[in-house]
C-alpha atoms as a PDB file:
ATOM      1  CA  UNK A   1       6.567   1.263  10.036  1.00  0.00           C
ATOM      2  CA  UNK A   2       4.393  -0.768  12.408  1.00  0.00           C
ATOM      3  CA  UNK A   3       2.129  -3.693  11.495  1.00  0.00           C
ATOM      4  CA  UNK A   4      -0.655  -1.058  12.280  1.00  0.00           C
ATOM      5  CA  UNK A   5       0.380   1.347  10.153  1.00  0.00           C
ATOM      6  CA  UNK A   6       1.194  -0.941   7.191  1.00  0.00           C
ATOM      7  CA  UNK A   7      -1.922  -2.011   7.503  1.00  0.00           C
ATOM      8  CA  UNK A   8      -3.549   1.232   7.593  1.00  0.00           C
ATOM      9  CA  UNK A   9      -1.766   2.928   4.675  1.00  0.00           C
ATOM     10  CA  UNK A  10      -2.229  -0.285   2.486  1.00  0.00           C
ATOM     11  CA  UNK A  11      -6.254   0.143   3.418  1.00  0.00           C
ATOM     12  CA  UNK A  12      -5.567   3.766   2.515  1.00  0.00           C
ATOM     13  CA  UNK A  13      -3.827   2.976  -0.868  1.00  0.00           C
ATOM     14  CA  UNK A  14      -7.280   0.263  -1.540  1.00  0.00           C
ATOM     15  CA  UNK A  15      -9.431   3.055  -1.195  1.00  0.00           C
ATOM     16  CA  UNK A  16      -7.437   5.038  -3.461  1.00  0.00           C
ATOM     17  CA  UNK A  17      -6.934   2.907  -6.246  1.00  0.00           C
ATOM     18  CA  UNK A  18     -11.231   2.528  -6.387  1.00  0.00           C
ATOM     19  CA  UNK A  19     -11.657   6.066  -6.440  1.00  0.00           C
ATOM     20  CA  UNK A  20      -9.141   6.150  -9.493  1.00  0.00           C
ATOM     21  CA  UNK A  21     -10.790   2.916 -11.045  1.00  0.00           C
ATOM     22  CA  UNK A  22     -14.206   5.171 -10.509  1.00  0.00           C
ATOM     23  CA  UNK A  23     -12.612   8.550 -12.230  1.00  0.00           C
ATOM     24  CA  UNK A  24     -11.112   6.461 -14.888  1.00  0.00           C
ATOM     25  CA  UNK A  25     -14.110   5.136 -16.077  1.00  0.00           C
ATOM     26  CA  UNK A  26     -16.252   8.618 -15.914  1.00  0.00           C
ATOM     27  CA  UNK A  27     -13.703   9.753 -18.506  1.00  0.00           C
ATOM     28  CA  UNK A  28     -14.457   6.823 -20.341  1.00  0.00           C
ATOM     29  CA  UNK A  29     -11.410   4.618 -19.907  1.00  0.00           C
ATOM     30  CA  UNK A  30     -12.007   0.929 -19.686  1.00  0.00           C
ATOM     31  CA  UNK A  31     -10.719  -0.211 -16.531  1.00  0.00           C
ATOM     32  CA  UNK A  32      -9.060  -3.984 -16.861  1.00  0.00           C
ATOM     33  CA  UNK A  33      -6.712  -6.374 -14.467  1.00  0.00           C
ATOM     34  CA  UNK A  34      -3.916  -7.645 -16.431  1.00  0.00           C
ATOM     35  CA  UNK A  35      -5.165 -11.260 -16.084  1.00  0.00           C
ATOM     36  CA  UNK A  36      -8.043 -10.349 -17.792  1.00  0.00           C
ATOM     37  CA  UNK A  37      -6.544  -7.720 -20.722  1.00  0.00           C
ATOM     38  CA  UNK A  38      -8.334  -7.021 -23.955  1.00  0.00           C
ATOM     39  CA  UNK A  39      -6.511  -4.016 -25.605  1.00  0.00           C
ATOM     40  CA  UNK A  40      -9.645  -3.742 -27.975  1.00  0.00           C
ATOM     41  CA  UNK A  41     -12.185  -3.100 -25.781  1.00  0.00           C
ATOM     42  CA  UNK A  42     -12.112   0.610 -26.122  1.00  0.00           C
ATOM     43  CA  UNK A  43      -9.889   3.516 -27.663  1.00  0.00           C
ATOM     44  CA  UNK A  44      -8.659   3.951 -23.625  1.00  0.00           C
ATOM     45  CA  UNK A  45      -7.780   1.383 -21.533  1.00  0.00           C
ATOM     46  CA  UNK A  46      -6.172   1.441 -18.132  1.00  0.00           C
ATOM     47  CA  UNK A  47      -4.491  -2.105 -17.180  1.00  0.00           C
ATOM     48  CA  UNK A  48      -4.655  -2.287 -13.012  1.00  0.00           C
ATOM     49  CA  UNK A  49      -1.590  -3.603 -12.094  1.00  0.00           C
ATOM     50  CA  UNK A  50       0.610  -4.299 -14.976  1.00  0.00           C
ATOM     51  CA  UNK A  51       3.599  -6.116 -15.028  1.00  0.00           C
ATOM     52  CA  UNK A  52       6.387  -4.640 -16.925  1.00  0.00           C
ATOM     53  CA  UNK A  53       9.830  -5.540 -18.030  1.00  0.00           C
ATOM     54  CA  UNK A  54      12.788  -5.368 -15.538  1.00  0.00           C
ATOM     55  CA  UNK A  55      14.261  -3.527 -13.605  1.00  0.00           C
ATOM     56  CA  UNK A  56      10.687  -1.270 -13.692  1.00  0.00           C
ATOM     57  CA  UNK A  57       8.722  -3.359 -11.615  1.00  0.00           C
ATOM     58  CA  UNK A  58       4.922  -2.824 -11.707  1.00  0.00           C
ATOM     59  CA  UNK A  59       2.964  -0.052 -12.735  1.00  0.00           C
ATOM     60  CA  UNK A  60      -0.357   0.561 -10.530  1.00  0.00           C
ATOM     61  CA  UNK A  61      -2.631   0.992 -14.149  1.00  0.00           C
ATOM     62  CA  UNK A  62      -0.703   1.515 -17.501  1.00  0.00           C
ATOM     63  CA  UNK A  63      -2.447   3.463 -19.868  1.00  0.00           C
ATOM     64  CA  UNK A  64      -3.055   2.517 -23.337  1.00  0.00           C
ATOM     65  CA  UNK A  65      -4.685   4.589 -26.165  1.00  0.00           C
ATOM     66  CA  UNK A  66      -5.452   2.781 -29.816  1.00  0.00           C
ATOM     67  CA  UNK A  67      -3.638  -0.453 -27.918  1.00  0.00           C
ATOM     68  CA  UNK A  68      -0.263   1.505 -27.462  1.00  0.00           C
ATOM     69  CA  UNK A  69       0.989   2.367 -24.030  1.00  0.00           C
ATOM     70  CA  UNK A  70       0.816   6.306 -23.040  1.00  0.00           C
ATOM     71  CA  UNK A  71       1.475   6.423 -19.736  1.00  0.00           C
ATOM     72  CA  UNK A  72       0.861   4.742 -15.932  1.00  0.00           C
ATOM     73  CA  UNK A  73      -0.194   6.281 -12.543  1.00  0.00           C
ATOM     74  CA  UNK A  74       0.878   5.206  -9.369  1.00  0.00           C
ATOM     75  CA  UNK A  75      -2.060   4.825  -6.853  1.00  0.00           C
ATOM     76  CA  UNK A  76      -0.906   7.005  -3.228  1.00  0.00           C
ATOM     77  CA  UNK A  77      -3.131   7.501  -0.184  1.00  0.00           C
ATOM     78  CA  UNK A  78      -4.378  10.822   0.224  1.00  0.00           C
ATOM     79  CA  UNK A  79      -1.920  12.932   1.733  1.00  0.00           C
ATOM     80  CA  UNK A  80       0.980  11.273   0.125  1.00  0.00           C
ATOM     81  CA  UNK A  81       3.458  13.533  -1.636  1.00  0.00           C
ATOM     82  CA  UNK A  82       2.361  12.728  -5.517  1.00  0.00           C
ATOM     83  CA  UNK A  83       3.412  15.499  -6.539  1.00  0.00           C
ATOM     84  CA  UNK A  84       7.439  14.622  -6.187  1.00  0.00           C
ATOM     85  CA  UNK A  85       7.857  13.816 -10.267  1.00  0.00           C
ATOM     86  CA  UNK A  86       9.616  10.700 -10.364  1.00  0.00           C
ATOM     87  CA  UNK A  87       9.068   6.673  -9.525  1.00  0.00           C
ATOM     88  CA  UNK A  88       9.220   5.141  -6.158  1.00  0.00           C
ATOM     89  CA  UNK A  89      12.711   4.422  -6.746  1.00  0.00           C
ATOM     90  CA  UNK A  90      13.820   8.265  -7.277  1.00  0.00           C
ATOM     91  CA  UNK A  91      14.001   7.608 -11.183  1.00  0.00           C
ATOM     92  CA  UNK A  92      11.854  10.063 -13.411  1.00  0.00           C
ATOM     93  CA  UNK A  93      10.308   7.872 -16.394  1.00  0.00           C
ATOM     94  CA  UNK A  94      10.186  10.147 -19.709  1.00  0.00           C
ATOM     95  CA  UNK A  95       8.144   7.118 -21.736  1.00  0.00           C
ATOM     96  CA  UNK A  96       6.445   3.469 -21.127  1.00  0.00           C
ATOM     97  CA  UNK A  97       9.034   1.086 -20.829  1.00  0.00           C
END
């Protein structure tokens, strides 16, 4: 991948986590950075970004509901293959870590 096209996809993948951070909080999710995390500011919260134990890495938002973690979404251009049912690393996560 070229500089340009890092570049470009990482602009693309901006622009796709703000249209998530936008949906997410239509359905009423609250919408956090992990710096910043308050578990009880609503019954949904989606952490941008969240750090999680090794080997996983980092999710792009982990989901909590009632302060317990339900699930994460990984933030993908448009046009990227989301729809492949596993992690970035080929591994197909059944719970939170």
């Amino acid at each position: 991948m070229t500089d340009s096209e890092a570049t470009a996809y990482l602009a693309a993948e901006a622009q796709a986590r703000m249209e998530i951070d936008a949906k997410l909080a239509e359905c009423g999710w609250v919408v956090q950075s992990q710096k910043n995390i308050n578990l009880g500011a609503g019954q949904g919260v989606a952490v941008r970004e969240f750090t999680l134990r090794e080997p996983h890495g980092r999710a792009d938002y982990l989901l909590f509901i009632d302060r317990k973690p339900v699930g994460a979404i990984e933030a993908k251009p448009k046009g990227d293959d989301a729809h492949r049912g596993g992690t970035a690393d080929g591994q197909v996560r059944r719970r939170p870590p």
